[in-house]
N, C-alpha and C. Protein backbone atom coordinates (compact mmCIF):
# COMPACT_ATOMS: atom_id res chain seq x y z
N UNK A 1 116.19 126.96 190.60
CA UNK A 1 114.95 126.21 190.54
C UNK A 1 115.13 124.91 189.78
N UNK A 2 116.07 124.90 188.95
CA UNK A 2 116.31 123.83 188.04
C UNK A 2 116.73 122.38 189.27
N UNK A 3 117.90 123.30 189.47
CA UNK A 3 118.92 122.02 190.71
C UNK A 3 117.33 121.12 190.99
N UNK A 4 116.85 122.25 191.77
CA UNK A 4 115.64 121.40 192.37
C UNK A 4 114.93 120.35 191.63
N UNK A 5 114.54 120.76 190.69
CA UNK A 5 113.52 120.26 189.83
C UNK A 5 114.23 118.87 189.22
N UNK A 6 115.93 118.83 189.36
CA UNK A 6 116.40 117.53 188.62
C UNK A 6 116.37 116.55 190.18
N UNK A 7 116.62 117.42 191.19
CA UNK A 7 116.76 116.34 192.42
C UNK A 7 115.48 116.05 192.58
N UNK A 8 114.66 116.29 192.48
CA UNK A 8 113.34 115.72 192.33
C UNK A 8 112.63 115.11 191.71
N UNK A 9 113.59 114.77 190.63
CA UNK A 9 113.09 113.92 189.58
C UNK A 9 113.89 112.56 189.97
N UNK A 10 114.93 113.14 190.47
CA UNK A 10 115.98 111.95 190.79
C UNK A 10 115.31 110.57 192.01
N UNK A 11 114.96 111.80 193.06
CA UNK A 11 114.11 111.12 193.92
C UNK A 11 112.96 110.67 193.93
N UNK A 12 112.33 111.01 192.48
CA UNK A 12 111.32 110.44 192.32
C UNK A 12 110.96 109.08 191.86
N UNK A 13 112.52 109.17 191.05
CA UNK A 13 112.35 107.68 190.19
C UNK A 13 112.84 106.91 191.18
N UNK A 14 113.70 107.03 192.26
CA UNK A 14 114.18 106.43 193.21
C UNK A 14 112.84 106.06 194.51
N UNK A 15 112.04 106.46 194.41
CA UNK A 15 110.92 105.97 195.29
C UNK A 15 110.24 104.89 194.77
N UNK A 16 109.49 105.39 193.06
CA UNK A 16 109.08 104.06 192.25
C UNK A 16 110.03 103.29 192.02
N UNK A 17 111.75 103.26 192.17
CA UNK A 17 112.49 101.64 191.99
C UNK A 17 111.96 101.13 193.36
N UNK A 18 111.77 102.04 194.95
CA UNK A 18 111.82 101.00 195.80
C UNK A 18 110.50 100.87 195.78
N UNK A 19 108.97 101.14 195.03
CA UNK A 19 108.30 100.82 195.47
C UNK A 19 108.19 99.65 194.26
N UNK A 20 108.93 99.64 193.39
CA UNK A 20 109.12 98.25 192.72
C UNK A 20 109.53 97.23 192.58
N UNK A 21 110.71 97.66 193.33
CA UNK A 21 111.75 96.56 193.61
C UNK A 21 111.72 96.18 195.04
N UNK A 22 111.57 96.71 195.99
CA UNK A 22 111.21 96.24 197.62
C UNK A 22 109.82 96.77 198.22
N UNK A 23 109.55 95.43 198.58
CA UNK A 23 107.72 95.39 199.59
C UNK A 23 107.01 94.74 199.99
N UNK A 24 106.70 94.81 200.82
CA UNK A 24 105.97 93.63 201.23
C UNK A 24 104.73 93.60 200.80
N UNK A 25 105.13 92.09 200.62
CA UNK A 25 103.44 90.88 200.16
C UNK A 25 103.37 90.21 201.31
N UNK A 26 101.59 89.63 200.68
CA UNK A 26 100.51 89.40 201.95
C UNK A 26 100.75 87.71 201.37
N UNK A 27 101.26 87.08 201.85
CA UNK A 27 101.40 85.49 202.05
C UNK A 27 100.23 84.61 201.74
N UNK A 28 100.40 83.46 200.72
CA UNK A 28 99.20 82.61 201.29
C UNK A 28 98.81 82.53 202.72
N UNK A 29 97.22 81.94 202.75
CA UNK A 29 96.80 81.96 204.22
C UNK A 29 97.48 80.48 204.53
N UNK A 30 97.62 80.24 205.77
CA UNK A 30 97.95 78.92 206.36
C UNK A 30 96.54 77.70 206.45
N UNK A 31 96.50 76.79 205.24
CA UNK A 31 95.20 75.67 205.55
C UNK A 31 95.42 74.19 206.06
N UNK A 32 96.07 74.10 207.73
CA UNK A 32 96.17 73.64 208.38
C UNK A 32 96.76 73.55 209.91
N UNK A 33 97.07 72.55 210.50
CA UNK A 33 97.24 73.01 211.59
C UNK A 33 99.36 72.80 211.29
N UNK A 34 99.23 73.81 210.53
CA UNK A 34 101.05 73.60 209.98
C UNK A 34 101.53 74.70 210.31
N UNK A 35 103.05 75.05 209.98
CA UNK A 35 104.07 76.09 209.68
C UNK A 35 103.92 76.96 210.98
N UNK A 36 103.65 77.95 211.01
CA UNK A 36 102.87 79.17 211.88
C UNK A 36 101.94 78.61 212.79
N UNK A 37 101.00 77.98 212.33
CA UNK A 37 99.74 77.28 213.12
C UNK A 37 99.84 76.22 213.89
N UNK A 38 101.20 75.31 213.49
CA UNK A 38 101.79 73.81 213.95
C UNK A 38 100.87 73.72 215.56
N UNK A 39 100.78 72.45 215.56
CA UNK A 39 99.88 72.70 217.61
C UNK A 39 100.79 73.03 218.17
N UNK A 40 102.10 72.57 218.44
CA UNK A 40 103.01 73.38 219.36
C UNK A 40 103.06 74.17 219.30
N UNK A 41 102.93 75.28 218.53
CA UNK A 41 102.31 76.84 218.67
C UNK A 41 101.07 77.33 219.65
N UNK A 42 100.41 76.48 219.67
CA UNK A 42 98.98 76.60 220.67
C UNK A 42 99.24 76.20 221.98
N UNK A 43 98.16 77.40 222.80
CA UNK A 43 98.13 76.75 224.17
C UNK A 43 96.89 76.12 224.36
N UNK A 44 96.99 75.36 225.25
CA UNK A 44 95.48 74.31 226.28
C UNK A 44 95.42 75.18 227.08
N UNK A 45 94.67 74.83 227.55
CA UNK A 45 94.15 75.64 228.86
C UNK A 45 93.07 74.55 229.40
N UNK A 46 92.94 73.62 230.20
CA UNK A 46 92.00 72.54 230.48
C UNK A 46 91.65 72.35 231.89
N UNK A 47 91.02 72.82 232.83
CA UNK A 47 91.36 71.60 233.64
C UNK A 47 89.67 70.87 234.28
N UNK A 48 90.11 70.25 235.33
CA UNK A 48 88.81 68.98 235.70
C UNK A 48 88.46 67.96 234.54
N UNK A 49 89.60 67.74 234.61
CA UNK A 49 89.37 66.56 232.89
C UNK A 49 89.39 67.16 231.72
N UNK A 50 89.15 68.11 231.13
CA UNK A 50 89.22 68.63 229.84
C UNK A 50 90.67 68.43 229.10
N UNK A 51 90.74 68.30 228.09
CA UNK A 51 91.41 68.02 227.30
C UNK A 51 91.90 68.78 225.64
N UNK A 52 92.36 68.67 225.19
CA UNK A 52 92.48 69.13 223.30
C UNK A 52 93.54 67.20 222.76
N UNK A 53 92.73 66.97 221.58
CA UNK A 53 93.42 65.86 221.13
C UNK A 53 93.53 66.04 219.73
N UNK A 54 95.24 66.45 219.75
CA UNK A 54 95.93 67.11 218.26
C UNK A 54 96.49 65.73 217.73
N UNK A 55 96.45 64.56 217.82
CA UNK A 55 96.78 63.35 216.94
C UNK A 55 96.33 63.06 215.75
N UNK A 56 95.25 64.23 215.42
CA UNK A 56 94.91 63.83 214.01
C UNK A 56 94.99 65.39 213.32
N UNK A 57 96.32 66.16 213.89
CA UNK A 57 96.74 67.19 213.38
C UNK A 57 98.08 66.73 212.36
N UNK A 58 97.95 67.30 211.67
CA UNK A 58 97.51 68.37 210.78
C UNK A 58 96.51 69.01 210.30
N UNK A 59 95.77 68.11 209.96
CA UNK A 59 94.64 67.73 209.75
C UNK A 59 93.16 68.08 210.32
N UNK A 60 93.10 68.32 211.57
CA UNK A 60 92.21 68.29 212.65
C UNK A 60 92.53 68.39 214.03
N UNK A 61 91.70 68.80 215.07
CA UNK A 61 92.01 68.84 216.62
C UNK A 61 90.70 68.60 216.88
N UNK A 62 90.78 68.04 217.79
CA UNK A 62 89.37 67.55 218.82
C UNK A 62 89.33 68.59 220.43
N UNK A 63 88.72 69.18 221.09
CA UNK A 63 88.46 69.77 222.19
C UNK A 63 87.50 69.01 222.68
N UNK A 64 88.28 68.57 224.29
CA UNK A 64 87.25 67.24 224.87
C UNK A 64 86.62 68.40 225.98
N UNK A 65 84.96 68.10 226.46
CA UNK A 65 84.56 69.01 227.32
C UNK A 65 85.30 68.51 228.79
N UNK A 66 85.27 69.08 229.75
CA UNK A 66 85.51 68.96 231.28
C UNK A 66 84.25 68.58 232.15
N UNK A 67 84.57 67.13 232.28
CA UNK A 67 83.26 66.33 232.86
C UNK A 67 83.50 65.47 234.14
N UNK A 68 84.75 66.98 235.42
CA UNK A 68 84.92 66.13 236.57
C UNK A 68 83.63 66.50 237.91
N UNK A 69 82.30 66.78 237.41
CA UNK A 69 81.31 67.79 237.99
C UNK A 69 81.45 68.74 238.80
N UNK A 70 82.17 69.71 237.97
CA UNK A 70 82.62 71.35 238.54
C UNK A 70 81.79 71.97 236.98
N UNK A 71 81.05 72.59 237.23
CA UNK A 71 80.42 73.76 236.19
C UNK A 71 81.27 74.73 236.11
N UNK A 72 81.42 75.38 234.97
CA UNK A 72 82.13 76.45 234.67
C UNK A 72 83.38 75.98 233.82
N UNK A 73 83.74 75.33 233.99
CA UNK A 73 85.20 74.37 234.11
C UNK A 73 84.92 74.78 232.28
N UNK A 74 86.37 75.39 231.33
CA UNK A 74 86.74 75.35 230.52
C UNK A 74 87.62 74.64 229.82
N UNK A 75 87.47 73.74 228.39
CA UNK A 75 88.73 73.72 227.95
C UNK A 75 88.78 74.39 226.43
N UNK A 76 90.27 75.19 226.28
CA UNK A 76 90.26 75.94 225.24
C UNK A 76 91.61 75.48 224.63
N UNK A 77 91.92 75.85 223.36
CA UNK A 77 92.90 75.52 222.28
C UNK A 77 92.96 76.92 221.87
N UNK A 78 94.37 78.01 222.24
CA UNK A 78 93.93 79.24 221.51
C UNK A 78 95.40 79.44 220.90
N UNK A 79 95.82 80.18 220.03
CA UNK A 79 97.03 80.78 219.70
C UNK A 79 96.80 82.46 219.14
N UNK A 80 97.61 82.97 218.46
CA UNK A 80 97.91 84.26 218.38
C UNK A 80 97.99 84.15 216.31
N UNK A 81 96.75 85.08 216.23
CA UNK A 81 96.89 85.39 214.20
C UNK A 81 98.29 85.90 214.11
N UNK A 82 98.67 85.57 213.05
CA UNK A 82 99.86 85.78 212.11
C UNK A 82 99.68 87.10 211.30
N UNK A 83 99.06 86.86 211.01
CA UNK A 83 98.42 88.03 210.11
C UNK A 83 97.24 88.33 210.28
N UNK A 84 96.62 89.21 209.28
CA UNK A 84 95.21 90.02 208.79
C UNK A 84 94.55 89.31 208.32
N UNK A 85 93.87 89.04 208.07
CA UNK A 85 92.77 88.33 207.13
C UNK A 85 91.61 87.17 207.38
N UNK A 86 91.05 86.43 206.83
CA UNK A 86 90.14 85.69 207.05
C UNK A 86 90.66 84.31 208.07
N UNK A 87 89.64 83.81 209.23
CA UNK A 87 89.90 83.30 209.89
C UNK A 87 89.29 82.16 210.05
N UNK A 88 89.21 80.84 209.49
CA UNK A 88 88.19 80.12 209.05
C UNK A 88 87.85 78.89 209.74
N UNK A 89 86.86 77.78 209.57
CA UNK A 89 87.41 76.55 210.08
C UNK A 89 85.65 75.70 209.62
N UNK A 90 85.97 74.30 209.58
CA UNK A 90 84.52 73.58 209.97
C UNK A 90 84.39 72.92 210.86
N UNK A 91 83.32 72.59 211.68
CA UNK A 91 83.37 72.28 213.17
C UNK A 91 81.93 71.26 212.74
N UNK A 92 82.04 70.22 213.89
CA UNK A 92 81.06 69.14 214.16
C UNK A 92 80.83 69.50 216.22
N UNK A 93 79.88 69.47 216.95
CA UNK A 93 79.35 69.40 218.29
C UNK A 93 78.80 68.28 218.67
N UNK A 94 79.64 67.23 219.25
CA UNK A 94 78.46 66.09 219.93
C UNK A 94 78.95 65.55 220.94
N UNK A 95 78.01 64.78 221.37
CA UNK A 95 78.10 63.58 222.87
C UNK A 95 77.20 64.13 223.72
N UNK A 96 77.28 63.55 224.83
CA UNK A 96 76.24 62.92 225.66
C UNK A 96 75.72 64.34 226.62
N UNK A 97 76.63 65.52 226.06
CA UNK A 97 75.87 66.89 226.98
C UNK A 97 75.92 68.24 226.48
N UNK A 98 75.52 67.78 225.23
CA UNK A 98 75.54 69.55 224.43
C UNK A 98 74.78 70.37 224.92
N UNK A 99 73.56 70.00 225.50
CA UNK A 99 72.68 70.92 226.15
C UNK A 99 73.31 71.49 227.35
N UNK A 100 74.36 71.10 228.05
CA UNK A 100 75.11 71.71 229.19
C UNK A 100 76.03 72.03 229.11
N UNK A 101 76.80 72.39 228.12
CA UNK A 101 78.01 72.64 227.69
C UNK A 101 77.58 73.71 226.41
N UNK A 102 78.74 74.52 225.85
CA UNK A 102 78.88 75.40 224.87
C UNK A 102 79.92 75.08 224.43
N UNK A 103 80.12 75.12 222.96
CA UNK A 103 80.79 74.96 221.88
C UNK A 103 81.36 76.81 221.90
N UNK A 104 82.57 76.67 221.62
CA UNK A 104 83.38 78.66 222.33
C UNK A 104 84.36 78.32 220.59
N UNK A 105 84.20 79.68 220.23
CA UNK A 105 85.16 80.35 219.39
C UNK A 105 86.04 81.26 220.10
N UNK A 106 86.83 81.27 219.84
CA UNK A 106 87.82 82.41 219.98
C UNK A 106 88.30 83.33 219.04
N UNK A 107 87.75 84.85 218.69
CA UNK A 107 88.25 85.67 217.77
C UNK A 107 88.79 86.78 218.93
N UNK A 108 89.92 87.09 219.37
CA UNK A 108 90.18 88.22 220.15
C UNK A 108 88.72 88.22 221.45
N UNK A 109 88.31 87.16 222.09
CA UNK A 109 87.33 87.50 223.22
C UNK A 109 86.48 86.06 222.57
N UNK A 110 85.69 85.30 223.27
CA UNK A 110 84.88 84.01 223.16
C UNK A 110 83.56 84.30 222.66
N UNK A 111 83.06 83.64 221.70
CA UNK A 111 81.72 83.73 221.36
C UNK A 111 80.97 81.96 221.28
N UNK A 112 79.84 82.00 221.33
CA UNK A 112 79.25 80.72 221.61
C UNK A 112 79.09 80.01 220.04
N UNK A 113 79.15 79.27 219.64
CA UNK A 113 79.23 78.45 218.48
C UNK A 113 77.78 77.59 218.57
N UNK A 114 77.53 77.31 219.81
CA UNK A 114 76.57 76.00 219.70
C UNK A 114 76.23 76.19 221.47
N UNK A 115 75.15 75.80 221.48
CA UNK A 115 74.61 75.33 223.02
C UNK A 115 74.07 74.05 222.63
N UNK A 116 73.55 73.52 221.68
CA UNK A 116 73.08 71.94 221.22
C UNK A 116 73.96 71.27 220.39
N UNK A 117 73.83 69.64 220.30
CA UNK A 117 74.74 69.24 219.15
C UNK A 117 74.45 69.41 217.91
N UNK A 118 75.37 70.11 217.39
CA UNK A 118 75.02 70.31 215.88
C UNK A 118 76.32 69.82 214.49
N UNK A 119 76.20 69.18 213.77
CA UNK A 119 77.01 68.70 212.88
C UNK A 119 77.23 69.69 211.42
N UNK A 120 78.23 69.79 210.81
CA UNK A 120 78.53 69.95 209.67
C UNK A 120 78.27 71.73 209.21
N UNK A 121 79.19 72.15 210.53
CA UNK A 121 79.08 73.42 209.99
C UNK A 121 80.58 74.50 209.55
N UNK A 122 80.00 75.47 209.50
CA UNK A 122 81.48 76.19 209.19
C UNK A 122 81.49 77.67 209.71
N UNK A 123 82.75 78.64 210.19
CA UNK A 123 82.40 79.75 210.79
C UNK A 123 84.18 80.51 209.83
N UNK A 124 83.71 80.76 209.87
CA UNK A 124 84.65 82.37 209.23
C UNK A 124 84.31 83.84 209.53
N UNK A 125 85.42 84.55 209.86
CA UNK A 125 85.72 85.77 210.28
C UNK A 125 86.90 86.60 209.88
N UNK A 126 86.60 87.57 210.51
CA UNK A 126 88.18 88.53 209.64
C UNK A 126 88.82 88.78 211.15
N UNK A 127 89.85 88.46 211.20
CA UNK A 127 90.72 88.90 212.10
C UNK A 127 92.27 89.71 211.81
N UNK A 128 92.80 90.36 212.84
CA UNK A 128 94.07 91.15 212.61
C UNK A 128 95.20 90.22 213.17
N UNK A 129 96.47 90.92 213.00
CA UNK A 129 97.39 90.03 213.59
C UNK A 129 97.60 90.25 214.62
N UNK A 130 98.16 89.64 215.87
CA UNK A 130 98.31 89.52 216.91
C UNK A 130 96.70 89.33 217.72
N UNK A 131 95.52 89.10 217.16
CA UNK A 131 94.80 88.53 218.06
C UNK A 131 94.40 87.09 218.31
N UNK A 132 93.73 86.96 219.29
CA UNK A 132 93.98 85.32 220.08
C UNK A 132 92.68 84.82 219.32
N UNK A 133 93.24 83.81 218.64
CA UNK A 133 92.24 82.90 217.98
C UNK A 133 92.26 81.66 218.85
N UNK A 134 91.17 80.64 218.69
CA UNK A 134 90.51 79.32 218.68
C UNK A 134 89.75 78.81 218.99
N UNK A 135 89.52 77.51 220.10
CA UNK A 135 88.46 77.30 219.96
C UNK A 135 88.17 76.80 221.69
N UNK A 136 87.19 76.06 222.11
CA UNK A 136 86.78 75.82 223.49
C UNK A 136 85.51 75.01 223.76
N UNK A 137 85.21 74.21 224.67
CA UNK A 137 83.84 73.61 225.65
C UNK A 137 83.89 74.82 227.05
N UNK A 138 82.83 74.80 227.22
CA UNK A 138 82.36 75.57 228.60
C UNK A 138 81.30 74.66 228.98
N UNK A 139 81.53 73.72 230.38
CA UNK A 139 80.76 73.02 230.73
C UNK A 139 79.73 73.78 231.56
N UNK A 140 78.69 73.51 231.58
CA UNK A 140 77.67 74.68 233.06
C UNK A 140 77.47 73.67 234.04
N UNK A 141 77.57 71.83 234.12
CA UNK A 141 77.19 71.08 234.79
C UNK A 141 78.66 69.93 235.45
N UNK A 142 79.30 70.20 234.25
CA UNK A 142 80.42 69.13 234.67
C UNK A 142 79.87 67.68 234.41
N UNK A 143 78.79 67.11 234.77
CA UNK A 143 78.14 65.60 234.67
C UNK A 143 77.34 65.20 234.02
N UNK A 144 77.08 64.34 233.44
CA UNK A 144 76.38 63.76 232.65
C UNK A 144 77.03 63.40 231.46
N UNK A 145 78.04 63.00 231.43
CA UNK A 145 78.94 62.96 230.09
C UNK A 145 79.60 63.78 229.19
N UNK A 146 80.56 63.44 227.92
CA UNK A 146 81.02 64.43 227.68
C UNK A 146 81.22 64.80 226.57
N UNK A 147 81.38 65.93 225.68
CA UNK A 147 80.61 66.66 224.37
C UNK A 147 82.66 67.01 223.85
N UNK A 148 82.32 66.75 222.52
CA UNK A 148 83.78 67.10 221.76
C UNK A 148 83.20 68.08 220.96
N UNK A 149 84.76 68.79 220.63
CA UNK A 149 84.23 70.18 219.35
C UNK A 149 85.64 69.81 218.28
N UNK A 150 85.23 69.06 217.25
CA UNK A 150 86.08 68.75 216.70
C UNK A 150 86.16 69.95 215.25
N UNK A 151 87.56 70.07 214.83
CA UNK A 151 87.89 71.16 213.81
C UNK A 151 88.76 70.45 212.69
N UNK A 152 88.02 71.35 211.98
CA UNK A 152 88.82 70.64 210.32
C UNK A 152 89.14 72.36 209.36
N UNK A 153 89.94 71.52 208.63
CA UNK A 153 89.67 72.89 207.34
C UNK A 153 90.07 73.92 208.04
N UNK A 154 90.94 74.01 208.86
CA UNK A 154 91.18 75.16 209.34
C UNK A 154 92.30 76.31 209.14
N UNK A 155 91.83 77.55 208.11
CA UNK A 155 92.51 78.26 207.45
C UNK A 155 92.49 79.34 208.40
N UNK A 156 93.64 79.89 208.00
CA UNK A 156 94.15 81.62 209.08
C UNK A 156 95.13 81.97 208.02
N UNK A 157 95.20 83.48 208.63
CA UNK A 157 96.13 84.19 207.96
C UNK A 157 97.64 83.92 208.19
N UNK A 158 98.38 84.42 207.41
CA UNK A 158 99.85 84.22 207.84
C UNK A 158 100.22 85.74 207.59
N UNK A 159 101.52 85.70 208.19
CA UNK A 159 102.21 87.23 208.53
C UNK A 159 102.70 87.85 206.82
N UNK A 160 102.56 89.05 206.85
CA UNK A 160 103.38 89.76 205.71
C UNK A 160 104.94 89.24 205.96
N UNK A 161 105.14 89.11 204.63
CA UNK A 161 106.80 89.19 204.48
C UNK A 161 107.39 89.99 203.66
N UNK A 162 108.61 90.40 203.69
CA UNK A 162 109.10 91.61 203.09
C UNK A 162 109.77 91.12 201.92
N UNK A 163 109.60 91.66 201.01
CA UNK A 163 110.67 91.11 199.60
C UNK A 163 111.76 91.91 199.34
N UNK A 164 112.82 91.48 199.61
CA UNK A 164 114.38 91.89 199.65
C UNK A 164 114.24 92.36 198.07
N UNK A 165 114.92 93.71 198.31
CA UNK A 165 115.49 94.09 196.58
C UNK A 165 116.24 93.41 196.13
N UNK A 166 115.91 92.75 195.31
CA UNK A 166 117.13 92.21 194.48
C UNK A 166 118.26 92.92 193.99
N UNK A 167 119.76 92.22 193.45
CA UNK A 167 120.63 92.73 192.88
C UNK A 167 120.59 93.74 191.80
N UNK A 168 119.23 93.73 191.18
CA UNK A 168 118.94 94.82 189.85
C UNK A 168 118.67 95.77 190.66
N UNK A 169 117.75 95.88 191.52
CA UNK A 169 117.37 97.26 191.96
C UNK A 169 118.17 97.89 192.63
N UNK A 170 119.49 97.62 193.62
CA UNK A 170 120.80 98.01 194.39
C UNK A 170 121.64 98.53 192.71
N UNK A 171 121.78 98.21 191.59
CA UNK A 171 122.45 98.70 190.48
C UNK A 171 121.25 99.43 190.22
N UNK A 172 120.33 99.35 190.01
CA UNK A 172 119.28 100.53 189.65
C UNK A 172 119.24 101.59 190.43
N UNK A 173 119.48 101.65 191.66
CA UNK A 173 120.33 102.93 192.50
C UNK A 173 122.18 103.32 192.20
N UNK A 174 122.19 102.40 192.62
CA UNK A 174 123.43 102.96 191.76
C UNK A 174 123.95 103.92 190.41
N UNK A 175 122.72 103.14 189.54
CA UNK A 175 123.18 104.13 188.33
C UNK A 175 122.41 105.58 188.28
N UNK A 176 121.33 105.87 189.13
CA UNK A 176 120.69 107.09 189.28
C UNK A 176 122.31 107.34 190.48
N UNK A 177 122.64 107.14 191.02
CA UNK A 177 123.61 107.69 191.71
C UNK A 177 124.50 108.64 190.37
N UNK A 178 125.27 107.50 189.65
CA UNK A 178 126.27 108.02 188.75
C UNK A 178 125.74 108.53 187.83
N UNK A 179 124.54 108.97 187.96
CA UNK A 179 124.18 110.00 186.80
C UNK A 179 123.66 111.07 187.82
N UNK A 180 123.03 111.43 188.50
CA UNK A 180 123.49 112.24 189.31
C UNK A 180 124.46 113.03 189.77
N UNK A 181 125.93 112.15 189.53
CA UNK A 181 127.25 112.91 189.92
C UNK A 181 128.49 113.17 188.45
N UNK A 182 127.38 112.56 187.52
CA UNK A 182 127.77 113.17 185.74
C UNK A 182 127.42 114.55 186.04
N UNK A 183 125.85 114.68 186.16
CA UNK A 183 125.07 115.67 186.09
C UNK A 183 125.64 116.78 186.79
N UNK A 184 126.18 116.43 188.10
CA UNK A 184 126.51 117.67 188.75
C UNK A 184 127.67 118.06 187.97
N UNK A 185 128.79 117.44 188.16
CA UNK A 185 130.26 117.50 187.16
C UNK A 185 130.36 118.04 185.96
N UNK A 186 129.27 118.09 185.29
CA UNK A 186 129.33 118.31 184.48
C UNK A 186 128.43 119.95 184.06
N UNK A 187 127.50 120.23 184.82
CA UNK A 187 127.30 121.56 185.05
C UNK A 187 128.08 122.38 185.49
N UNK A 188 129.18 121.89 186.33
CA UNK A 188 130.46 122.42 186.80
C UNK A 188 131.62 122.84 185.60
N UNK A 189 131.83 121.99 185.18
CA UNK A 189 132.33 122.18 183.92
C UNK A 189 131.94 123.32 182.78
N UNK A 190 130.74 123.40 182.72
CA UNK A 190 130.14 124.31 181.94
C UNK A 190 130.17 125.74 182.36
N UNK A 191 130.20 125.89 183.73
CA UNK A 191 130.11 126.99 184.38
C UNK A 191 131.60 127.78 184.21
């Protein structure tokens, strides 16, 4: 009963070195259109004129509506969360056809942001990793001009990363090793 009771102590302290010495941490979130988020990470999806205008990315992206008079006609900016956590952004709605067009979020499936122009707002959510974030116009008319959904401030999660054990904790196994094989050797001895 003893044997037992020391290998179990052995393995015990050997679980708290790795749950001390190796594990993963939850990353700052990403607050821009950088690293993980960069626009070349994102897809468009546009057509009948629609557009996304990332020239004032880092920083910001603009989503131009689709105003070649086809209704329905989408343009979206979406990519894939990194991680867990809060999914954020501030958004402005205007030009010449908010009333015929929708302002579209993307959290894993589209939700409406705006059917009118509206300025100076902000939307946050919790999302997981691997679902499809961003953003979109949904024209219903195609004509009469055309409505931007411009984004700022735009924070997301980033992926867990794993923290390598360092060189102390590989010798901190080690020496539960060689005391371990004192221990046995040396009950041997006694016997």
């Amino acid at each position: 009963m003893s044997k037992f009771l020391r290998m179990g102590t052995i393995s015990a302290a050997v679980s708290l070195a790795v749950a001390f010495f190796g594990s993963e941490v939850k990353a700052a979130p990403i607050s821009s259109f950088a690293d993980g988020y960069d626009v070349s990470n994102w897809t468009v999806s546009a057509s009948f004129g629609g557009s996304v205008n990332t020239t004032g990315a880092p920083s910001s992206i603009v989503v131009i509506e689709p105003n070649s008079g086809f209704g329905g006609a989408i343009a979206s900016f979406t990519t894939v969360a990194l991680g867990t956590g809060t999914f954020s952004f501030d958004w402005d709605y205007g030009g010449n056809d908010c009333g015929w067009a929708s302002a579209l979020v993307y959290n894993n499936g589209s939700s409406v942001l705006a059917n009118s122009c509206t300025s100076g707002n902000s939307y946050s959510a919790q999302v997981n990793a691997g679902d499809i974030i961003g953003f979109g116009i949904r024209t219903f008319d195609g004509i009469l001009g055309s409505t931007t959904l411009s984004i700022s401030n735009f924070t997301a999660p980033s992926e867990l990363t794993p923290v390598p054990l360092p060189a102390a904790g590989w010798m901190l196994f080690s020496g539960f090793g060689a005391l371990a094989f004192v221990g046995r050797r040396r009950r041997r001895l006694n016997q």
